[in-house]
C-alpha atoms as a PDB file:
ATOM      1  CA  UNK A   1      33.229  -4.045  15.990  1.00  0.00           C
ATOM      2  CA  UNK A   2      32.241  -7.349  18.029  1.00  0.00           C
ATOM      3  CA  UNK A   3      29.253  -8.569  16.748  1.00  0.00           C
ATOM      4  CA  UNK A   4      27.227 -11.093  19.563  1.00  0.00           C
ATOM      5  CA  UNK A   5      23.920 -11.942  18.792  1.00  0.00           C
ATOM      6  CA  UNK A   6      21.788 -13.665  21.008  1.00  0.00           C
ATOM      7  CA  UNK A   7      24.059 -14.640  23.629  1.00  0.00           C
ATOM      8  CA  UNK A   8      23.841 -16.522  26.879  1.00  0.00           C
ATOM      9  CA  UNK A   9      25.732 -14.014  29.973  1.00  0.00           C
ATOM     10  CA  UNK A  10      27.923 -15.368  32.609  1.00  0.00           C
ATOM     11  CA  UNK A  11      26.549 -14.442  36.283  1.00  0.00           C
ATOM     12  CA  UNK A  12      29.696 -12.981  37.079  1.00  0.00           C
ATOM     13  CA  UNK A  13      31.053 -10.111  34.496  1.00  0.00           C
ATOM     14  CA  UNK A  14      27.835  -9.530  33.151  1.00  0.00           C
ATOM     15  CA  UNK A  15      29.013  -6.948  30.817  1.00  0.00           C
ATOM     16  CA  UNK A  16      32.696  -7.638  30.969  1.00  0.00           C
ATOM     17  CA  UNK A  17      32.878 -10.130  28.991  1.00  0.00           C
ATOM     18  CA  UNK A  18      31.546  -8.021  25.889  1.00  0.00           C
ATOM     19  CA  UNK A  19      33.200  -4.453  26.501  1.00  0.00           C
ATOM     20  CA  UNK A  20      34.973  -2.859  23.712  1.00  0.00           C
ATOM     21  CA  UNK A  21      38.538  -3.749  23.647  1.00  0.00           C
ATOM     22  CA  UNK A  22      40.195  -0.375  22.679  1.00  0.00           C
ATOM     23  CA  UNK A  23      38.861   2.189  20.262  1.00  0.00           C
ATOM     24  CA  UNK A  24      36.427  -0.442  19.010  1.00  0.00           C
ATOM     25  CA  UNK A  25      32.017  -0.534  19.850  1.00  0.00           C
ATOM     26  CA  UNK A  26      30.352  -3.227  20.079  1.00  0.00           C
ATOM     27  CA  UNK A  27      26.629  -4.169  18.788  1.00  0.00           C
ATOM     28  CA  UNK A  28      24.545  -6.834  20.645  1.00  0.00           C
ATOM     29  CA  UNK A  29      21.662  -7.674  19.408  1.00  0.00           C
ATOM     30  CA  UNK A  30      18.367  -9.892  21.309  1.00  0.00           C
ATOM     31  CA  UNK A  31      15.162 -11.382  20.914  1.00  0.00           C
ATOM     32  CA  UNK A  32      12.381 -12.181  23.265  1.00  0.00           C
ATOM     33  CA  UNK A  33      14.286 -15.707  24.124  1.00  0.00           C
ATOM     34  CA  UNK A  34      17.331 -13.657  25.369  1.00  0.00           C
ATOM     35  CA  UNK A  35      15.304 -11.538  27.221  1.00  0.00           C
ATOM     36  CA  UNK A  36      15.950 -11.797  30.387  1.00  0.00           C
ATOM     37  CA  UNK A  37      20.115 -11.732  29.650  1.00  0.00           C
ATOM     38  CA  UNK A  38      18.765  -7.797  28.074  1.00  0.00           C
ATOM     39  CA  UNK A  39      17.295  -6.828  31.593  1.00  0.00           C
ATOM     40  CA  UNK A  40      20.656  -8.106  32.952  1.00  0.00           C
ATOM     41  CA  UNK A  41      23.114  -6.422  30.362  1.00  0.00           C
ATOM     42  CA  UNK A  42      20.743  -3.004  31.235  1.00  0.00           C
ATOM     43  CA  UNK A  43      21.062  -2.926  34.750  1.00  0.00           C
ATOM     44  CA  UNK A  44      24.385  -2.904  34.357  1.00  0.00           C
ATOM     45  CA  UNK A  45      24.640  -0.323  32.403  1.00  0.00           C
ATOM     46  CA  UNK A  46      24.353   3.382  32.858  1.00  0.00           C
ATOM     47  CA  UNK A  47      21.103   3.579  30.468  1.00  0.00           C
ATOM     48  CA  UNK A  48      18.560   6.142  31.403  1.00  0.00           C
ATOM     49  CA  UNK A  49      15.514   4.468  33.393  1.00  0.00           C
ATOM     50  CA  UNK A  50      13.013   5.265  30.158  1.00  0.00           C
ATOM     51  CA  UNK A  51      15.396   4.581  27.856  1.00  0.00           C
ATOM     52  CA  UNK A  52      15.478   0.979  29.113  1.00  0.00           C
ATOM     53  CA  UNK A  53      12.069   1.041  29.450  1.00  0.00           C
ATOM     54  CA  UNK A  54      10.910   1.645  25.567  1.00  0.00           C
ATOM     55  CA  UNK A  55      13.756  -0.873  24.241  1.00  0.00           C
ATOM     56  CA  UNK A  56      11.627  -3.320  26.664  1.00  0.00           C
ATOM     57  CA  UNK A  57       8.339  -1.849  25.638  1.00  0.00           C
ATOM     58  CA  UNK A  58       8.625  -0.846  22.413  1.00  0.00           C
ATOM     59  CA  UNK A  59       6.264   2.093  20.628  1.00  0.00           C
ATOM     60  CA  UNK A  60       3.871   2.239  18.570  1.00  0.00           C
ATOM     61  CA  UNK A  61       4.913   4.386  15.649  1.00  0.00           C
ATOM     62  CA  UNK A  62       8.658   5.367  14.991  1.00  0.00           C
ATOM     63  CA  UNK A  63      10.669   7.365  17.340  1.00  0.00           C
ATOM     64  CA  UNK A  64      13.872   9.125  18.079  1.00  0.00           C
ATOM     65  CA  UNK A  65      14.498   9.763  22.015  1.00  0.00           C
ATOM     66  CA  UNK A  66      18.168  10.818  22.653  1.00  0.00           C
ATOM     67  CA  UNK A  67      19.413  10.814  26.855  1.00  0.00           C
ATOM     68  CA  UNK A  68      22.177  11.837  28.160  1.00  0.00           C
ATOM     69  CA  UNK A  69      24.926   9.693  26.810  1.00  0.00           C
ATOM     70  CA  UNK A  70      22.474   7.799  24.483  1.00  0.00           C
ATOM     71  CA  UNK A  71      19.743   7.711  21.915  1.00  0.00           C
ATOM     72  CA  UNK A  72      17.301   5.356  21.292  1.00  0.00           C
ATOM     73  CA  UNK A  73      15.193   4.547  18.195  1.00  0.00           C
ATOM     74  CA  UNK A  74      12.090   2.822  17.425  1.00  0.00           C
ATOM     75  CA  UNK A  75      12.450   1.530  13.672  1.00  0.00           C
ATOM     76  CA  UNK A  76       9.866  -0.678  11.818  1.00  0.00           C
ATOM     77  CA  UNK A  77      10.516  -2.807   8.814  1.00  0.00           C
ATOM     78  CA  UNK A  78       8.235  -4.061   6.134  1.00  0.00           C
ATOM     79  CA  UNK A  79       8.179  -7.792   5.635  1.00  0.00           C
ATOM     80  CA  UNK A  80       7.473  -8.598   2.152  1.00  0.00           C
ATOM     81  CA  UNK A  81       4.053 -10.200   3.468  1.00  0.00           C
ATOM     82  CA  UNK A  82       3.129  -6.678   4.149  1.00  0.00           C
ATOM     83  CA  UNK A  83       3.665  -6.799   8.028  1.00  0.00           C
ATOM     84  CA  UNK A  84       5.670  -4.225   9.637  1.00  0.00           C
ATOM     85  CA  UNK A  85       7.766  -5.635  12.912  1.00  0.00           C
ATOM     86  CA  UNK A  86       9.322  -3.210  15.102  1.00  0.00           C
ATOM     87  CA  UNK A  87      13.153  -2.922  15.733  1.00  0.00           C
ATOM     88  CA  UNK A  88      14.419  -1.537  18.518  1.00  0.00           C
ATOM     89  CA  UNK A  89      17.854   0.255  19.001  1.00  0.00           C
ATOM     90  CA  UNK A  90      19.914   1.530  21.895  1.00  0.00           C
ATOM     91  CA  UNK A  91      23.222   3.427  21.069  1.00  0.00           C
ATOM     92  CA  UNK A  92      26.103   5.212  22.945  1.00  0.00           C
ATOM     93  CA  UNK A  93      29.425   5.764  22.296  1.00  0.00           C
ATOM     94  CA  UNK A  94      30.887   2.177  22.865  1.00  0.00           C
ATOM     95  CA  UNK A  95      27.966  -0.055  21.917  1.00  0.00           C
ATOM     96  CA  UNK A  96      24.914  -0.660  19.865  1.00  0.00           C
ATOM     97  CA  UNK A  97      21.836  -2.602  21.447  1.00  0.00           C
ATOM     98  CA  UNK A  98      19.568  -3.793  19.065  1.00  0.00           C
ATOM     99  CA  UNK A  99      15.837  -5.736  19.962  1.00  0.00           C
ATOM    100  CA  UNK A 100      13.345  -7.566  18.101  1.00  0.00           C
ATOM    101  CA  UNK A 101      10.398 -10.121  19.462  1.00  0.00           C
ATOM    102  CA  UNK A 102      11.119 -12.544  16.675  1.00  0.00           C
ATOM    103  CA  UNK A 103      13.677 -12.960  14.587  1.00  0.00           C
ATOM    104  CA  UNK A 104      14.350 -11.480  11.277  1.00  0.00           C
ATOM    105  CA  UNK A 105      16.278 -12.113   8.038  1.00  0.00           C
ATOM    106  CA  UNK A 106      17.184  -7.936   8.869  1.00  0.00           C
ATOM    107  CA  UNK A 107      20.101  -8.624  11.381  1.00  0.00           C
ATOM    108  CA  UNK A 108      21.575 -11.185   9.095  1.00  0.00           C
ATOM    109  CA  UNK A 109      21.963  -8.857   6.509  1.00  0.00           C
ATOM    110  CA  UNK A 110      23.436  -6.074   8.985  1.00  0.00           C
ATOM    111  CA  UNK A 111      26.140  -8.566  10.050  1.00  0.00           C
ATOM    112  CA  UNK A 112      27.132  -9.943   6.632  1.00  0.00           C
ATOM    113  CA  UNK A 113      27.452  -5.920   5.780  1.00  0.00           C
ATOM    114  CA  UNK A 114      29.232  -5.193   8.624  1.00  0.00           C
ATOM    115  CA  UNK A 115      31.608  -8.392   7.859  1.00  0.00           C
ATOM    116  CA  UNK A 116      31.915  -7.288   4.389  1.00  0.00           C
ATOM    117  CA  UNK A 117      32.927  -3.825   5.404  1.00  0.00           C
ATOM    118  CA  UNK A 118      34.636  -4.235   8.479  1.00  0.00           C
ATOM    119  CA  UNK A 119      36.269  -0.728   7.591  1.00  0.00           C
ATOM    120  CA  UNK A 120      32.887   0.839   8.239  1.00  0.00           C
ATOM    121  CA  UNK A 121      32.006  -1.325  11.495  1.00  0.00           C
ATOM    122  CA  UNK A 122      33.645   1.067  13.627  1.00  0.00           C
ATOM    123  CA  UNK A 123      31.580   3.072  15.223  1.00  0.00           C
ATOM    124  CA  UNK A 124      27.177   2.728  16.135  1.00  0.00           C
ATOM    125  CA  UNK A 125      26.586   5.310  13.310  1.00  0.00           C
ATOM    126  CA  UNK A 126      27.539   2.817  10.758  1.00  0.00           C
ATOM    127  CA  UNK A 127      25.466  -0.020  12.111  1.00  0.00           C
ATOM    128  CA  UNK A 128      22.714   2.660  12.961  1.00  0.00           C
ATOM    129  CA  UNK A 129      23.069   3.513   9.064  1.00  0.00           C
ATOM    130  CA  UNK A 130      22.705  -0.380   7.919  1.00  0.00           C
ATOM    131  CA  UNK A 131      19.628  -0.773   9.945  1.00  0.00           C
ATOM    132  CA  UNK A 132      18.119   2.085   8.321  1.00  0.00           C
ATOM    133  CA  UNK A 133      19.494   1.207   4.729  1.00  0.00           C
ATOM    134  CA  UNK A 134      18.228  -2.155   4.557  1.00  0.00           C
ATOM    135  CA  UNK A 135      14.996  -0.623   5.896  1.00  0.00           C
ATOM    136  CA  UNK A 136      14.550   1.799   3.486  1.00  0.00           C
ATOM    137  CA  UNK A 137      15.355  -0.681   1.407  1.00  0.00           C
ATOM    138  CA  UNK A 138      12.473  -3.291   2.402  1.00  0.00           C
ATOM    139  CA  UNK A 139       9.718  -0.498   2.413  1.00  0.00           C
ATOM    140  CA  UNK A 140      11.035   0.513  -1.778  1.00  0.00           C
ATOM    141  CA  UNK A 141      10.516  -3.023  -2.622  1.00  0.00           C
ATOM    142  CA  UNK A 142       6.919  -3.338  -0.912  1.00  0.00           C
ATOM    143  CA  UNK A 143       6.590   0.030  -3.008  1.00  0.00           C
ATOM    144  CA  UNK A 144       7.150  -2.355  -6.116  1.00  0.00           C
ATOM    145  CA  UNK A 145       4.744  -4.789  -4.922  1.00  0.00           C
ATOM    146  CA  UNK A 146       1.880  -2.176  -4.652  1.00  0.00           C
ATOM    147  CA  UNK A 147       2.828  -0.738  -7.784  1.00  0.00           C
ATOM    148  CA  UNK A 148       2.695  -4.093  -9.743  1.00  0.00           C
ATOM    149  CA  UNK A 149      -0.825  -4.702  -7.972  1.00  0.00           C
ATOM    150  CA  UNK A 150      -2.407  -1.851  -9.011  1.00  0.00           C
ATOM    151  CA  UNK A 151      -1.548  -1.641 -12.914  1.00  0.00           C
ATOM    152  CA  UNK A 152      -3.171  -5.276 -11.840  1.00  0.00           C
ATOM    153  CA  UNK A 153      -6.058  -3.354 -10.927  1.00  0.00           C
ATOM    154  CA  UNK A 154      -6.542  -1.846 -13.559  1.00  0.00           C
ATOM    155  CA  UNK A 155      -6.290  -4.098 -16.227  1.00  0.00           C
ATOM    156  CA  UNK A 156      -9.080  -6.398 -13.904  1.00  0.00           C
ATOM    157  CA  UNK A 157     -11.250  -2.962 -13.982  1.00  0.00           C
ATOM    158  CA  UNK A 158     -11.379  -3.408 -17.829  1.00  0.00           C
ATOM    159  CA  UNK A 159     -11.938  -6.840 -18.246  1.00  0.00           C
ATOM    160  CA  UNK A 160     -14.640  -7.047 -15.756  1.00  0.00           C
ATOM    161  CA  UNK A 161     -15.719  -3.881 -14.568  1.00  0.00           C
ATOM    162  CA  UNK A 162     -18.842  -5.561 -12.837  1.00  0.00           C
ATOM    163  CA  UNK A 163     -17.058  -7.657 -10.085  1.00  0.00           C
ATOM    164  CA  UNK A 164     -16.923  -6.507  -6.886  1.00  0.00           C
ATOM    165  CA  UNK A 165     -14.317  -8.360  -5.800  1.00  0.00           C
ATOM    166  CA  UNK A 166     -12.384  -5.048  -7.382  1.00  0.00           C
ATOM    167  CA  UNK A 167     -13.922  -2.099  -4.959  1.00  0.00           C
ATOM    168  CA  UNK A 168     -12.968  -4.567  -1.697  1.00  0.00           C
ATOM    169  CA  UNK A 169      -9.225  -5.082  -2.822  1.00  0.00           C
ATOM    170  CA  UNK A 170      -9.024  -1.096  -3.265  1.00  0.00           C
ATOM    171  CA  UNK A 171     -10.648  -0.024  -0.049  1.00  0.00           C
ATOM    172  CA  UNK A 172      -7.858  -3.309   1.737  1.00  0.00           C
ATOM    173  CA  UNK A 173      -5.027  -1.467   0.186  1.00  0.00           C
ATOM    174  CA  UNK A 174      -6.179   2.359   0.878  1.00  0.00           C
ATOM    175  CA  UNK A 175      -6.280   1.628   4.163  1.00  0.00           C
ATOM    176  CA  UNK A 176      -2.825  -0.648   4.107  1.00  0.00           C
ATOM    177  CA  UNK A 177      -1.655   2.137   2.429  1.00  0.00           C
ATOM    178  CA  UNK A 178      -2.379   4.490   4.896  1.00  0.00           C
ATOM    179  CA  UNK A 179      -1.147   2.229   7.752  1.00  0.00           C
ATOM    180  CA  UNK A 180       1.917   2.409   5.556  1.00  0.00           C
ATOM    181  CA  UNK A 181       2.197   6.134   4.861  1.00  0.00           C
ATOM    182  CA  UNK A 182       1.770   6.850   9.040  1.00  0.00           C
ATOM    183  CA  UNK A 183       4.709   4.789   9.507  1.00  0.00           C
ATOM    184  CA  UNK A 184       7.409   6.323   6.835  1.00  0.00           C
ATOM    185  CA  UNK A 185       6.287   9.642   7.242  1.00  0.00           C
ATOM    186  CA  UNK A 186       7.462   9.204  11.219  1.00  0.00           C
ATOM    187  CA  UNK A 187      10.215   7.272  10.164  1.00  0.00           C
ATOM    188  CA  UNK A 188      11.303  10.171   7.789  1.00  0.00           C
ATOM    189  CA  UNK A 189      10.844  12.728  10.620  1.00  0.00           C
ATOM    190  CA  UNK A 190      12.851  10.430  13.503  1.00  0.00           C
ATOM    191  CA  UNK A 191      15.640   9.760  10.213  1.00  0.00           C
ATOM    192  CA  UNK A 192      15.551  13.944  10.252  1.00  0.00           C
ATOM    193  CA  UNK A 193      16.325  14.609  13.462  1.00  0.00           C
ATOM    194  CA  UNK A 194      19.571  11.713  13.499  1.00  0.00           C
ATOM    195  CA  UNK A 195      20.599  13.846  10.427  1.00  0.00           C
ATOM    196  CA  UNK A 196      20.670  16.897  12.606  1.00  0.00           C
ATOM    197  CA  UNK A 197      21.059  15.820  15.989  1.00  0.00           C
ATOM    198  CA  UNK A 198      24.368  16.332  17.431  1.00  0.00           C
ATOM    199  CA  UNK A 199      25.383  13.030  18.456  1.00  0.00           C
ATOM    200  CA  UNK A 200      29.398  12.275  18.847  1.00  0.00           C
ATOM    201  CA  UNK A 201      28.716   8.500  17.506  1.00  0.00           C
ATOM    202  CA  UNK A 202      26.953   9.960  14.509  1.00  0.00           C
ATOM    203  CA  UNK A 203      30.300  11.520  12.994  1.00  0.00           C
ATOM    204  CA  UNK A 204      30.900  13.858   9.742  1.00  0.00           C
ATOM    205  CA  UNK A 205      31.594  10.106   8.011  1.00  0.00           C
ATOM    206  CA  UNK A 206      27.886   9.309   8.968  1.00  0.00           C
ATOM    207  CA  UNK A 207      26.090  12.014   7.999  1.00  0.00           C
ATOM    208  CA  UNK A 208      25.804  11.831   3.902  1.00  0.00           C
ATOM    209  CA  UNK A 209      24.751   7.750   4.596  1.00  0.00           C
ATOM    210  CA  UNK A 210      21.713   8.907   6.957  1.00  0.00           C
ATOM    211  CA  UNK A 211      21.202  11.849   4.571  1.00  0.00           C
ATOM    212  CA  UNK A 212      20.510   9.414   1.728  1.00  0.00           C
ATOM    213  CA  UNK A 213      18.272   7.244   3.725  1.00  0.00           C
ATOM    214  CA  UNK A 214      16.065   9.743   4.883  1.00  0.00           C
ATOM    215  CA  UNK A 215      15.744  10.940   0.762  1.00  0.00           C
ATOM    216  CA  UNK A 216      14.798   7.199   0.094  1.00  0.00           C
ATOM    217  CA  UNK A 217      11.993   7.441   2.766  1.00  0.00           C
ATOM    218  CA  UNK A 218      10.704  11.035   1.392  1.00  0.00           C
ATOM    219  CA  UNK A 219      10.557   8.770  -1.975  1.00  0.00           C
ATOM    220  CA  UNK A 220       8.512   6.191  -0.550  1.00  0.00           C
ATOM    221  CA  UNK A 221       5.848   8.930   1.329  1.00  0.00           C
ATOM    222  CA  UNK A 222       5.464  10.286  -2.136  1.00  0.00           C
ATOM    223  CA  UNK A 223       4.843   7.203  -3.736  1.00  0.00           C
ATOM    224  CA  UNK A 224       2.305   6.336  -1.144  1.00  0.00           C
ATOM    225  CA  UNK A 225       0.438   9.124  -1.708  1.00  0.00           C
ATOM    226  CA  UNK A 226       0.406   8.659  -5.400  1.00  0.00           C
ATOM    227  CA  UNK A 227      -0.759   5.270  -5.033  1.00  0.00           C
ATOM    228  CA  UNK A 228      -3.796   6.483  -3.183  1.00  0.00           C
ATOM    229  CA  UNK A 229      -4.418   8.860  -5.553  1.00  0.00           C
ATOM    230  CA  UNK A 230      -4.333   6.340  -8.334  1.00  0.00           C
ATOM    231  CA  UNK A 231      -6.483   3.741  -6.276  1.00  0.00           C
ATOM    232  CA  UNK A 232      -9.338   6.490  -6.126  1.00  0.00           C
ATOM    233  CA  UNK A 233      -8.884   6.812  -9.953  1.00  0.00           C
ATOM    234  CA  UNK A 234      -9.193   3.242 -10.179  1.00  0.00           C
ATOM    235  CA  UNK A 235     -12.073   3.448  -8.337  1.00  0.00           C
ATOM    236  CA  UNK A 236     -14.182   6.153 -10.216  1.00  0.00           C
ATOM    237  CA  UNK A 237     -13.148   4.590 -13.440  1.00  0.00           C
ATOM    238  CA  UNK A 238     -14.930   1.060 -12.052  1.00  0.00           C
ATOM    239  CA  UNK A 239     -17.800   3.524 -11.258  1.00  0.00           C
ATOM    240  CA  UNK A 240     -17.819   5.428 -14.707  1.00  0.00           C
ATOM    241  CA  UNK A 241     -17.607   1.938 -16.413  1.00  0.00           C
ATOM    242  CA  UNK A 242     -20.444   0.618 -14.377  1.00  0.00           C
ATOM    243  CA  UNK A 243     -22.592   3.832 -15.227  1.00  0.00           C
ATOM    244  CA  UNK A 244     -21.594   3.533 -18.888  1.00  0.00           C
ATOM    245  CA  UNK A 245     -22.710   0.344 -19.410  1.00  0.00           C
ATOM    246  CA  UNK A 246     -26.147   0.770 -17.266  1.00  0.00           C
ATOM    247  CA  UNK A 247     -26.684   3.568 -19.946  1.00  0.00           C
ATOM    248  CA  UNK A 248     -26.087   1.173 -23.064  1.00  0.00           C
ATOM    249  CA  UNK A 249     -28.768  -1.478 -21.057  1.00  0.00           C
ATOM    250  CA  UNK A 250     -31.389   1.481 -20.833  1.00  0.00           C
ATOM    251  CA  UNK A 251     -30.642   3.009 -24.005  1.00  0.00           C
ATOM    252  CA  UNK A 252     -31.455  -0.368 -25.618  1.00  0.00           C
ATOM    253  CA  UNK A 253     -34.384  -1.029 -23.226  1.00  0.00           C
ATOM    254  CA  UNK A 254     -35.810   2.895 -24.326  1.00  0.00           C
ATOM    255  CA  UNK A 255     -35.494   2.148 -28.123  1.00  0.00           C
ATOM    256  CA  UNK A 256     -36.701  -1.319 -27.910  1.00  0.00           C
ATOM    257  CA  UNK A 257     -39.714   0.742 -25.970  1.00  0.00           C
ATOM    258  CA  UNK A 258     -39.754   3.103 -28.417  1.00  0.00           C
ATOM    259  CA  UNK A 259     -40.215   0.786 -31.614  1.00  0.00           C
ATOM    260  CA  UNK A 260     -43.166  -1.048 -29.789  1.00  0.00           C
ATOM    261  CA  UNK A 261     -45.021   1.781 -29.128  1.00  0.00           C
ATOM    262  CA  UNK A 262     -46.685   2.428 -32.290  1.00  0.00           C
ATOM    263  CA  UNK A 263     -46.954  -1.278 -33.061  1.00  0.00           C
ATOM    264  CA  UNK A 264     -49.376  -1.669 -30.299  1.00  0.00           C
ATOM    265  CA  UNK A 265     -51.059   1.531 -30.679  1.00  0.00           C
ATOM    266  CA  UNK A 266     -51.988   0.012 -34.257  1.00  0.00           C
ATOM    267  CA  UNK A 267     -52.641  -3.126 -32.390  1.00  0.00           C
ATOM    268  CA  UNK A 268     -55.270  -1.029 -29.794  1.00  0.00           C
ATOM    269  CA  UNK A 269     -57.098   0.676 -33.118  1.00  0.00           C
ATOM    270  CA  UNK A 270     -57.587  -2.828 -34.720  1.00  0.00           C
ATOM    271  CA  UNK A 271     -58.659  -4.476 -31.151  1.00  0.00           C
ATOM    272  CA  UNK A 272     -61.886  -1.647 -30.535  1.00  0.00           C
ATOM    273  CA  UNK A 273     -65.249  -3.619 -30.797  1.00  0.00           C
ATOM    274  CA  UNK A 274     -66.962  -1.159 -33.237  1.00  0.00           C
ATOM    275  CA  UNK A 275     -69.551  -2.127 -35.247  1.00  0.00           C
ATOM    276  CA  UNK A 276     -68.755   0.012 -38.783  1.00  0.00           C
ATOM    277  CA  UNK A 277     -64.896  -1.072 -39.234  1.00  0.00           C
ATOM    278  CA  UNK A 278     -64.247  -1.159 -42.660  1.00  0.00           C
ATOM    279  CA  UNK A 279     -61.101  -3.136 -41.992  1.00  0.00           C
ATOM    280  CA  UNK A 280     -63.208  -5.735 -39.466  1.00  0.00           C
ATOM    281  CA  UNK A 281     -64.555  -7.571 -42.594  1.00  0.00           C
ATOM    282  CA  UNK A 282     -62.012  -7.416 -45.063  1.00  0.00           C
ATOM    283  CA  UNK A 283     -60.266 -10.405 -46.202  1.00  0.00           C
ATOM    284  CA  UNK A 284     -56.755  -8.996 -45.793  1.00  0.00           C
ATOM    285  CA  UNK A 285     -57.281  -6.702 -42.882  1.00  0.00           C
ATOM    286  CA  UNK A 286     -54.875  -9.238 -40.516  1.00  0.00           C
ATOM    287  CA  UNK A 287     -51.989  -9.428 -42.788  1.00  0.00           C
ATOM    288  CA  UNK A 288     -52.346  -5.908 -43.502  1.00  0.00           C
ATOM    289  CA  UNK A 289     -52.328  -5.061 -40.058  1.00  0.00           C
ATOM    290  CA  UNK A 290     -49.087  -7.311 -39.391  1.00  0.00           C
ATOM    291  CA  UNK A 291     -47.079  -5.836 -42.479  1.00  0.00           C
ATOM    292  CA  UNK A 292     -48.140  -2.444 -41.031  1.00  0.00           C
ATOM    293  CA  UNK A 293     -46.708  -2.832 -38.009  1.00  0.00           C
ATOM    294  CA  UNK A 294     -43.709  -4.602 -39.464  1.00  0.00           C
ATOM    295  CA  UNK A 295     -42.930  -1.830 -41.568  1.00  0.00           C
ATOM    296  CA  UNK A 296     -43.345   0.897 -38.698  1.00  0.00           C
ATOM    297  CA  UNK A 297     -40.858  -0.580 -36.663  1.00  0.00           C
ATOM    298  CA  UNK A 298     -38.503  -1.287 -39.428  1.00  0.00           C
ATOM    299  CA  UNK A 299     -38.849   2.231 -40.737  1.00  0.00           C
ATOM    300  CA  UNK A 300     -38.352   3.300 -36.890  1.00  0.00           C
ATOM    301  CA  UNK A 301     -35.077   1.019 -36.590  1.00  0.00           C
ATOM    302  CA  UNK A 302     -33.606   2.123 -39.641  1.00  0.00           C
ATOM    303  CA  UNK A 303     -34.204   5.979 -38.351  1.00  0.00           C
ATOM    304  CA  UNK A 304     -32.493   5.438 -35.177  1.00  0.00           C
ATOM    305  CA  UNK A 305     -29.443   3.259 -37.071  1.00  0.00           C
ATOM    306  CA  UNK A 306     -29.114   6.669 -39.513  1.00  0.00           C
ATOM    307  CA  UNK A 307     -28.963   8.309 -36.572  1.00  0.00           C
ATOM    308  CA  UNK A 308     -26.524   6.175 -34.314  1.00  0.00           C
ATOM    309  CA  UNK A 309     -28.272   5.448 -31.692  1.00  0.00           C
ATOM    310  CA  UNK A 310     -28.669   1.709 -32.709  1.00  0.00           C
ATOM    311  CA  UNK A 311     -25.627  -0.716 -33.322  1.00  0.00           C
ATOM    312  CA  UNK A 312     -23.119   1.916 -32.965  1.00  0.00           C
ATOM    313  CA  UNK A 313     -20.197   1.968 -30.272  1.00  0.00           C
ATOM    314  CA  UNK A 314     -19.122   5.669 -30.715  1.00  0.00           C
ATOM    315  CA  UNK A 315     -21.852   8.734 -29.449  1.00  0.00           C
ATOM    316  CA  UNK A 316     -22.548   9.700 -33.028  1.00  0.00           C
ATOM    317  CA  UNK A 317     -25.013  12.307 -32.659  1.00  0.00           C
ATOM    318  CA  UNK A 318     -26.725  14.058 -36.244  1.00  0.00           C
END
């Protein structure tokens, strides 16, 4: 397989110059700076009008499109930033277009393969199968990533169950998540319908490799949804820890409440301005009145600490 990338055309033999010599396909791959040679390599080319027009335009989500002599196919890739980026391929029997606005460290990795393996580089299916490899590939080790950042999570949720900071970086990766999950789940369903389309450039030799792709992108919709399950999890847990300890805080606050109460009602009975107290004129009616209430909400104390609701971590109940 001839492998251009990039490449500047002549005006005369547009095409020519890069045909298949023999049995062999060729893959050509551009970027928005070779732009303009893409329009020119298209219109001379027998490429139906829309399929030309999406490896222009692009899409939005993942696609497979096959035309009459061709198939096109909207991939996207996960940059390990997060990002996705949107490759786009064109495919026939002879010759493999691929398309991406900027460059990527993707196509390098396609061509060393191919260069490795030039047994393989024979027809578009194989170079249709590295593009989907390596991007299967790139979404598994994002999966890693999340994974790593959410038994982060969860150890923050612990240590400081208070911050906020914690519910904001859940709902950011929910909804990354789900920006994720729309995008494998169509690339899974596009990867499908290669797998049973019945395309001569996708041979018998082809088939297991896009098989096993589309099982690595069935692993990564699963794991998606399990991480959004665990992030909710995570989140209820912050909630149940945050409820926990405002119980602890009012339990305290109620006993502390508790043990005061009959210190001032004593208090309130020594402060009436009757006339016939006997305790009003006795000489040791204040300290008596202070060790009484001392030893009321010592005696209280100790009934609550018998009874574990003072002091004690555990929900002893008697």
């Amino acid at each position: 397989m001839a492998i251009e990338q990039n490449f500047r055309l002549t005006v005369d033999g547009t095409y020519k110059r890069h045909a298949p010599a023999g049995s062999q396909s060729c893959w050509l791959h551009f970027t928005a700076a070779a732009k303009p040679d893409l329009e020119r390599l298209l219109s001379s080319l027998s490429v139906h009008p829309l399929a030309q027009q999406r490896l222009m335009n692009g899409t939005d989500i993942p696609a497979f499109d096959e035309y009459e002599g061709s198939f096109f196919l909207s991939l996207f890739i996960v940059r390990p930033s997060g990002w996705t980026a949107n490759v786009r391929l064109l495919a026939a029997d002879r010759y493999m277009i691929s398309y991406m606005d900027e460059d990527d460290p993707l196509i390098g990795h396609v061509k060393e393969r191919l260069l490795d393996h030039r047994d393989q580089a024979l027809y578009p299916g194989y170079v249709l199968y590295h593009f989907l490899d390596l991007a299967a590939i790139r979404f598994l080790q994002v999966i890693d990533q999340i994974a790593d950042r959410i038994q982060a999570l969860e150890r923050q949720v612990f240590a400081t169950p208070f911050a906020n900071e914690i519910g904001r970086e859940i709902y950011r990766m929910k909804t990354h998540l789900h920006e994720l999950r729309q995008i494998a789940e169509a690339q899974e369903e596009a990867i499908k319908t290669i797998r049973h389309a019945d395309l001569p450039y996708i041979n018998e030799e082809t088939n297991p490799y896009i098989e096993e792709v589309a099982s690595r992108f069935g692993r990564v919709t699963a794991a998606l949804d399990a991480f959004k399950e665990s992030l909710s999890a995570i989140f209820d847990l912050q909630l149940s820890l945050k409820s926990d300890h405002m119980n602890v805080i009012m339990k305290t606050l109620t006993l502390v409440s508790v043990i005061f109460l009959p210190m001032t009602f004593i208090a309130g009975v020594y402060g009436m301005n009757f006339a016939f107290m006997p305790e009003l004129k006795w000489r040791y009616g204040y300290p008596f009145a202070l060790l009484l209430m001392a030893a009321v909400a010592m005696l209280i104390a100790l009934y609550f600490k018998r009874k574990g609701w003072w002091g004690e971590t555990g929900t002893k109940e008697k």
